[in-house]
C-alpha atoms as a PDB file:
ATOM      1  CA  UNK A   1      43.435 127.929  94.180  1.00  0.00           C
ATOM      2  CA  UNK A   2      46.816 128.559  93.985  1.00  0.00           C
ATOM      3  CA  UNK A   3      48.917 130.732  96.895  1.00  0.00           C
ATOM      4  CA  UNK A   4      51.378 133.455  95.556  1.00  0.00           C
ATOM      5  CA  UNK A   5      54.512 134.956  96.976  1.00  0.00           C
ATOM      6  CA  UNK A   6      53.341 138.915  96.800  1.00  0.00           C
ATOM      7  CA  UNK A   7      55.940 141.422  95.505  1.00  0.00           C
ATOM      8  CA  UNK A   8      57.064 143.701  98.612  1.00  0.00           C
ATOM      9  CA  UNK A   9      55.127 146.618  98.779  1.00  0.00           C
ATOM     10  CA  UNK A  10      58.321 148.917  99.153  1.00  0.00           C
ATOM     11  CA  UNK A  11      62.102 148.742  97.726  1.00  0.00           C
ATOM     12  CA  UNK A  12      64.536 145.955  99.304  1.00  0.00           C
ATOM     13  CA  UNK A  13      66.889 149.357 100.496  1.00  0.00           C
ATOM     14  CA  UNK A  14      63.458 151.371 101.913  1.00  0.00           C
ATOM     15  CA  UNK A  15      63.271 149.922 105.447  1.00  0.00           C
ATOM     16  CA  UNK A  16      67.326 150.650 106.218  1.00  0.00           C
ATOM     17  CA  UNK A  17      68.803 150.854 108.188  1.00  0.00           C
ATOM     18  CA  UNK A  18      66.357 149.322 110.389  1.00  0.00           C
ATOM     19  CA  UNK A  19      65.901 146.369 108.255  1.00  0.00           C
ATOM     20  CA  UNK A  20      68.205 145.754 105.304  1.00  0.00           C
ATOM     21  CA  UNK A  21      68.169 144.736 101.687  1.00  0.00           C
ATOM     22  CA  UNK A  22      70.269 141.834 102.714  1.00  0.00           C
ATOM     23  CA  UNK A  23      67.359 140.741 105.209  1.00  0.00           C
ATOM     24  CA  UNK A  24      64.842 141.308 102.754  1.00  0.00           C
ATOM     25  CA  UNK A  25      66.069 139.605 100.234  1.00  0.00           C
ATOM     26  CA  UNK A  26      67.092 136.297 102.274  1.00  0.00           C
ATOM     27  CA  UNK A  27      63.463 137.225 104.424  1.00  0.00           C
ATOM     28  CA  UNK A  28      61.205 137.379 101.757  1.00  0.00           C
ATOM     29  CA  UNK A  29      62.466 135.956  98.355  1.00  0.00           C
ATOM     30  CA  UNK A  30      64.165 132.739 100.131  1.00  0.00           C
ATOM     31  CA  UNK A  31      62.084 132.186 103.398  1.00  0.00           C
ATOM     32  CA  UNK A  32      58.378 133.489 102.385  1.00  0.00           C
ATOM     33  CA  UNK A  33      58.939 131.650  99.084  1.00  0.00           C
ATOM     34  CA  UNK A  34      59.474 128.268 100.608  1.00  0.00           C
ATOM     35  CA  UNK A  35      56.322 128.465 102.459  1.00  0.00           C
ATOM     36  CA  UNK A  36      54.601 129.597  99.749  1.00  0.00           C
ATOM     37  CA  UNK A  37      55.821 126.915  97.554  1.00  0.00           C
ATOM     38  CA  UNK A  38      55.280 124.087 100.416  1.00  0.00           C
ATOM     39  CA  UNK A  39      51.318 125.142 100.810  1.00  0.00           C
ATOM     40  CA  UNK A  40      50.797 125.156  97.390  1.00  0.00           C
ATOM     41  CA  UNK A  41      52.702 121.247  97.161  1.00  0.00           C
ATOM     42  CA  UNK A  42      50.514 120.452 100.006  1.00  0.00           C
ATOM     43  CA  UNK A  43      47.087 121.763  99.418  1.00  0.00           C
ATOM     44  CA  UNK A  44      47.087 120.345  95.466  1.00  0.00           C
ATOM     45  CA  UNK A  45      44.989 118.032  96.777  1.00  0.00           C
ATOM     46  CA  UNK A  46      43.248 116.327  99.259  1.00  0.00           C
ATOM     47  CA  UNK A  47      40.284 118.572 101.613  1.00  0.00           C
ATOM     48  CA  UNK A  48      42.298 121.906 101.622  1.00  0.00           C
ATOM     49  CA  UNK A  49      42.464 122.012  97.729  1.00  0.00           C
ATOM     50  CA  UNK A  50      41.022 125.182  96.854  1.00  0.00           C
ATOM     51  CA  UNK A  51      40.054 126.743 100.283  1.00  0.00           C
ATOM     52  CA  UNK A  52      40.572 130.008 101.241  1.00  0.00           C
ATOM     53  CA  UNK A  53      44.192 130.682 103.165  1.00  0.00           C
ATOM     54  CA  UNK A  54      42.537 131.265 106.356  1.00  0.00           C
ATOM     55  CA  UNK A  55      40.164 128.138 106.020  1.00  0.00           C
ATOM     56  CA  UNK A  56      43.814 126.322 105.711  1.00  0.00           C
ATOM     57  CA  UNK A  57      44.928 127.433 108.591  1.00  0.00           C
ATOM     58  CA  UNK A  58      42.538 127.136 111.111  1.00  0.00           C
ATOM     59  CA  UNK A  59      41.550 124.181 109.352  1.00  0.00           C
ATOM     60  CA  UNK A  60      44.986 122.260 109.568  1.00  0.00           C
ATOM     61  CA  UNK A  61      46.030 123.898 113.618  1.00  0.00           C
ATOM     62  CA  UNK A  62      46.547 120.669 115.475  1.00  0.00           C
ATOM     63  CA  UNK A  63      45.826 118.307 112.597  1.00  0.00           C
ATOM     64  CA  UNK A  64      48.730 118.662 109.682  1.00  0.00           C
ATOM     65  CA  UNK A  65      51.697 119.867 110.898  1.00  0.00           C
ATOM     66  CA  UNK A  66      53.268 120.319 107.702  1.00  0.00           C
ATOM     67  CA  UNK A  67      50.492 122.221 106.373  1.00  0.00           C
ATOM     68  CA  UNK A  68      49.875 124.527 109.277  1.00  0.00           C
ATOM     69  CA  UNK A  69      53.577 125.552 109.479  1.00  0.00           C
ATOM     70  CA  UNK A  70      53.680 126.765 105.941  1.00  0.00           C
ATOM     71  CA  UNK A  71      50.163 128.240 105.587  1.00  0.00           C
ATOM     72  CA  UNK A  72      50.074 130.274 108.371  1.00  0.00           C
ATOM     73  CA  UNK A  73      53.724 131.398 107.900  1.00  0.00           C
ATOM     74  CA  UNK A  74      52.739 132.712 104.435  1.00  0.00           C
ATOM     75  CA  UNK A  75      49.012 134.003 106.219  1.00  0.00           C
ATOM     76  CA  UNK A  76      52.050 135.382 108.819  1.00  0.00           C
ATOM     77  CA  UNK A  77      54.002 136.748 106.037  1.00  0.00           C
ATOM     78  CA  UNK A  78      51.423 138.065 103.680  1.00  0.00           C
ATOM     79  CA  UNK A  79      50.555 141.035 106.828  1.00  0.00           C
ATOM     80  CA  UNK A  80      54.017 141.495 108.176  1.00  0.00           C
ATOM     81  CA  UNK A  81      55.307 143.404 104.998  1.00  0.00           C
ATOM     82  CA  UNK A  82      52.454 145.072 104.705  1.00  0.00           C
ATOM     83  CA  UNK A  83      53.109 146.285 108.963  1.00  0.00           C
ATOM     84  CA  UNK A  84      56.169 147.963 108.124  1.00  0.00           C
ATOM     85  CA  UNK A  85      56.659 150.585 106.016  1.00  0.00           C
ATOM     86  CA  UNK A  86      59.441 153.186 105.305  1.00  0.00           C
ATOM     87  CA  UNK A  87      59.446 155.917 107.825  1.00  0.00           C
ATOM     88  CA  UNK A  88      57.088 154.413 109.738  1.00  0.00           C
ATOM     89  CA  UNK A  89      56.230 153.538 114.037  1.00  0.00           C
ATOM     90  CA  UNK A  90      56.082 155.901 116.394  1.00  0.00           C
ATOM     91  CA  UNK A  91      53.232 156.884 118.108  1.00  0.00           C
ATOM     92  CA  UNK A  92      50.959 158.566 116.275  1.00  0.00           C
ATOM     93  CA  UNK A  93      48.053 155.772 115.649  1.00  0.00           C
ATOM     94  CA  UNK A  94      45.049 156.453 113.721  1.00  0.00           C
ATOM     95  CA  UNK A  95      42.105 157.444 116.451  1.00  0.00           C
ATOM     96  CA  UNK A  96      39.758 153.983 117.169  1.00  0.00           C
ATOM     97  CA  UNK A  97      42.691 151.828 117.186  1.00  0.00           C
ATOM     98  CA  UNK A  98      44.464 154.130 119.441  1.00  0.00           C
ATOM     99  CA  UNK A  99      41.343 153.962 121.386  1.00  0.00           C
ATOM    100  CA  UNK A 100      41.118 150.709 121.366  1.00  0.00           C
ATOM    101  CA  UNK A 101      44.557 150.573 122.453  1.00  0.00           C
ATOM    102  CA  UNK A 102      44.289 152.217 125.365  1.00  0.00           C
ATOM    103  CA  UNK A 103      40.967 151.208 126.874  1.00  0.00           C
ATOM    104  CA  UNK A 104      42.371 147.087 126.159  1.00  0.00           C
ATOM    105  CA  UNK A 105      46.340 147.909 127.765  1.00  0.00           C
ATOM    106  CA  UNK A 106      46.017 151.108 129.496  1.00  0.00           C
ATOM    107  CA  UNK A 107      48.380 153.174 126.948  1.00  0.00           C
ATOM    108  CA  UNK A 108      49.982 152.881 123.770  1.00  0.00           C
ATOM    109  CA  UNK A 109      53.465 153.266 125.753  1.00  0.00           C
ATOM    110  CA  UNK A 110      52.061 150.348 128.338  1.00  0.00           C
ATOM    111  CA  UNK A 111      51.234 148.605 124.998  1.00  0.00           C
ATOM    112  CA  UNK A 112      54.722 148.673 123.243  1.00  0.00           C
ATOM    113  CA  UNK A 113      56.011 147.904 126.224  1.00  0.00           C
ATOM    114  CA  UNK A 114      54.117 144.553 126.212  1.00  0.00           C
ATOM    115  CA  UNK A 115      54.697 144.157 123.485  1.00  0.00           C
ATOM    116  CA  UNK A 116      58.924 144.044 123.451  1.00  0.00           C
ATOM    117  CA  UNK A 117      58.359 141.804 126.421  1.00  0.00           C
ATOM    118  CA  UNK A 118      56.087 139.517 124.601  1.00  0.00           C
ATOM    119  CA  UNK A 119      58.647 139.192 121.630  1.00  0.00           C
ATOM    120  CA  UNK A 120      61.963 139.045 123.857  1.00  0.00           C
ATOM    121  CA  UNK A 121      60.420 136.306 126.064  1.00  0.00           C
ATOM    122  CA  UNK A 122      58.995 133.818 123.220  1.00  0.00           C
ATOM    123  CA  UNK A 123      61.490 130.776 123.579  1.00  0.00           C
ATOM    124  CA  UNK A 124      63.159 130.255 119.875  1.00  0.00           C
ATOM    125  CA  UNK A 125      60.921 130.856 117.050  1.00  0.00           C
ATOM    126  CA  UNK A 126      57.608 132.704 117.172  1.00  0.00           C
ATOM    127  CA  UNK A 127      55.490 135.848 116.871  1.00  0.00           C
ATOM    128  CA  UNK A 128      54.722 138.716 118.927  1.00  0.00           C
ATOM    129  CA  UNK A 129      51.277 140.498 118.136  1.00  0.00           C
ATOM    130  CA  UNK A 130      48.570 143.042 119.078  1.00  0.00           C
ATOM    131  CA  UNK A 131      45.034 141.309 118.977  1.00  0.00           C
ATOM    132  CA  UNK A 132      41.901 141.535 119.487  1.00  0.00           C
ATOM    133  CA  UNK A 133      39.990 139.380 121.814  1.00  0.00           C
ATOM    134  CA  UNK A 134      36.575 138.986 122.659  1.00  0.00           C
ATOM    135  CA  UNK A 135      36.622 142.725 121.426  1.00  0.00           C
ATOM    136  CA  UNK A 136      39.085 144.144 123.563  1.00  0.00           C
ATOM    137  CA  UNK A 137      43.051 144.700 122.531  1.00  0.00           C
ATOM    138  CA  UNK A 138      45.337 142.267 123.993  1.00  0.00           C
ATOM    139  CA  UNK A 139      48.837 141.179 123.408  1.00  0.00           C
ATOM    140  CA  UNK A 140      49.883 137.569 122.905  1.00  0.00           C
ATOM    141  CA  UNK A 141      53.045 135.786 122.066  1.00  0.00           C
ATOM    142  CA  UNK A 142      52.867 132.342 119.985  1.00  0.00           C
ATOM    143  CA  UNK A 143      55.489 130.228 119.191  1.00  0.00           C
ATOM    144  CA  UNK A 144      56.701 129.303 115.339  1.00  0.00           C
ATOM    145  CA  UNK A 145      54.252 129.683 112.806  1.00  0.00           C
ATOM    146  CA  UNK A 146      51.345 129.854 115.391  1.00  0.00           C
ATOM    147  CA  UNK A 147      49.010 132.939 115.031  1.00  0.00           C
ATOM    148  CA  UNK A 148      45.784 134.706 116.865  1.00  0.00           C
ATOM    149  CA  UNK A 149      43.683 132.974 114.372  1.00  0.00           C
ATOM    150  CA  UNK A 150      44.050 129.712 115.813  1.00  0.00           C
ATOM    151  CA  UNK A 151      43.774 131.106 119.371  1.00  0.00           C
ATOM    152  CA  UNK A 152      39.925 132.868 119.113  1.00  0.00           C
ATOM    153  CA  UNK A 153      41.586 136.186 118.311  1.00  0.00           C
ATOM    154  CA  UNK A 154      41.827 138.617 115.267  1.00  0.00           C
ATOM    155  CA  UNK A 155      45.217 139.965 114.214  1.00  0.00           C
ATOM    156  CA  UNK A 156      46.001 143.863 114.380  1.00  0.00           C
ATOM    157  CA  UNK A 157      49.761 143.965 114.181  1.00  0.00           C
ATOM    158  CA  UNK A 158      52.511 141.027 114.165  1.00  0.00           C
ATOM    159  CA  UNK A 159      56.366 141.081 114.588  1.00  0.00           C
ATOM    160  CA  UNK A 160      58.386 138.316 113.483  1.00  0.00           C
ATOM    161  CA  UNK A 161      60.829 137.142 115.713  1.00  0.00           C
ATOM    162  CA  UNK A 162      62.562 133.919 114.104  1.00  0.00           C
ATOM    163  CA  UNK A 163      66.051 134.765 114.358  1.00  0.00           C
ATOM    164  CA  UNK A 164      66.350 134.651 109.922  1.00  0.00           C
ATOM    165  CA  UNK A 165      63.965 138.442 110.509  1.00  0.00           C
ATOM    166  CA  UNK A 166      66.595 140.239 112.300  1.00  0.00           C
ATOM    167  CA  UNK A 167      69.661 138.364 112.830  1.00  0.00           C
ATOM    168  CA  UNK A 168      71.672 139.662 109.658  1.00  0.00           C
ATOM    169  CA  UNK A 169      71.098 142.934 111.533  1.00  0.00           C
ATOM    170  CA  UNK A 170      70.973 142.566 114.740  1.00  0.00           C
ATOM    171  CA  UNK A 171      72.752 139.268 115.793  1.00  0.00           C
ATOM    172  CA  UNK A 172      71.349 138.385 118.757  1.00  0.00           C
ATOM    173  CA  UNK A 173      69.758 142.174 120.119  1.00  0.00           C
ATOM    174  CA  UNK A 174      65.856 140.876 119.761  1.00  0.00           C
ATOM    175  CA  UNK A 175      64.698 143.439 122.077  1.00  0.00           C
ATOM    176  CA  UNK A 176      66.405 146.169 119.754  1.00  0.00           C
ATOM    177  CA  UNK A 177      65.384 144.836 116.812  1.00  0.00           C
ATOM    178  CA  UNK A 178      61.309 144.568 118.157  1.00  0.00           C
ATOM    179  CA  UNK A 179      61.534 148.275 119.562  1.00  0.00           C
ATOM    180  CA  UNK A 180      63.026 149.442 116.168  1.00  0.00           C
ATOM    181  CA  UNK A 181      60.010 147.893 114.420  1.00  0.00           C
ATOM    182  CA  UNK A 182      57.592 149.695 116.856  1.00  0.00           C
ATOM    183  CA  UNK A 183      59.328 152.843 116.983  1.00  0.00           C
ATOM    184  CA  UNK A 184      60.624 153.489 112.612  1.00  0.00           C
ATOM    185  CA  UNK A 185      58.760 150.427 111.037  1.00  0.00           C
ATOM    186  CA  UNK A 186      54.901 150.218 111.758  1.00  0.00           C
ATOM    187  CA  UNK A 187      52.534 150.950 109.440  1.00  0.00           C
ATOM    188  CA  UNK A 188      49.773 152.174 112.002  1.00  0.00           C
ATOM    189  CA  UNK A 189      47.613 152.718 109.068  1.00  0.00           C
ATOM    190  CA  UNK A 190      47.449 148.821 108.048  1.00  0.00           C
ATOM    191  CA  UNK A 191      47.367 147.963 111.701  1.00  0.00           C
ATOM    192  CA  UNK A 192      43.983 149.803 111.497  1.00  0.00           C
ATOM    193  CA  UNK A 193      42.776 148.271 108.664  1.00  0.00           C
ATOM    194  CA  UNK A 194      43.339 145.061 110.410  1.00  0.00           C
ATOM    195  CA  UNK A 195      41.703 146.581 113.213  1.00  0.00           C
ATOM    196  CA  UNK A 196      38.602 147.559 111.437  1.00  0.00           C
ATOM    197  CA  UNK A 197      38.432 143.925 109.896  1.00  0.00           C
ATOM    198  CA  UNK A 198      38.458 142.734 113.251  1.00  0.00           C
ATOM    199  CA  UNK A 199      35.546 144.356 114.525  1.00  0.00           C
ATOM    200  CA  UNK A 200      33.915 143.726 111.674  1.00  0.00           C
END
């Protein structure tokens, strides 16, 4: 089984001017392809030929570096286009997850909140995410390619925050760039599917 680099499920110009074409472009056709193209080079053969792209990852955390950093940055990858959307964020989030939401962090607002601080304070290269955990909603931080997956948790919603996501438009203003994404980018309605998934 072969991995493929999915088209974006929008226009390069549709997220401006919160996220360019110019970031989209570089983003997705130049970083998103190389770790496509890696996982694919390294899972030809060997015991992760023709597993399932979650099997790779949580089979390769702590074992192949190589592998994990390129499989679970495409697994990263594959959700976070599908989080944003044009005209998206805010707060209006479908009802269970909103629930969910509020009974795990006390309020959506206490919840974005967390979630700006999570993504400002992970040292260099990471993640910043809404999980669930043991069935409650939780946010965590992880650091490069790292995801809930590999940390007994189920992801909801994740925010890239390697500098090559925001710094064509943002230079170095993280915590603008992660409170842009919650408040005109977030596709609340994929979060919930994630959500659902989750529970299971």
């Amino acid at each position: 089984m072969s991995f493929t680099l999915p088209q974006l499920p929008y226009a390069y110009e549709a997220l401006q001017p919160y996220m360019s074409k110019e970031t989209l472009e570089y983003h997705h056709d130049k970083h998103h392809k190389a770790y496509v193209d890696k996982t694919n080079e390294l899972t030809a053969t060997g015991e992760f030929a023709g597993k399932s792209l979650e099997e790779v990852v949580v089979g390769s955390f702590g074992k192949n570096a190589p592998l994990f950093n390129n499989a679970a940055q495409h697994y990263n990858h594959l959700h976070f286009w599908k989080w944003m959307k044009p005209n998206g964020g805010g707060s209006k989030i479908p009802g269970a997850l909103e629930k969910a939401i509020v009974d795990g962090l006390g309020s959506v607002d206490k919840m974005k909140e967390e979630f700006v601080a999570a993504g400002v304070g992970q040292f260099g290269s990471g993640w910043a995410w809404l999980a669930l955990k043991d069935g409650k909603a939780v946010v965590m931080k992880t650091p490069n390619g790292e995801n809930p997956l590999v940390h007994g948790a189920k992801p909801i919603l994740g925010c890239d925050v390697w500098e090559h996501s925001y710094y064509i438009d943002y230079r170095n203003r993280r915590p603008d760039y992660i409170k842009a994404f919650l408040d005109h980018l977030v596709n609340w309605e994929y979060a919930e599917e994630m959500f659902a998934k989750a529970r299971g």
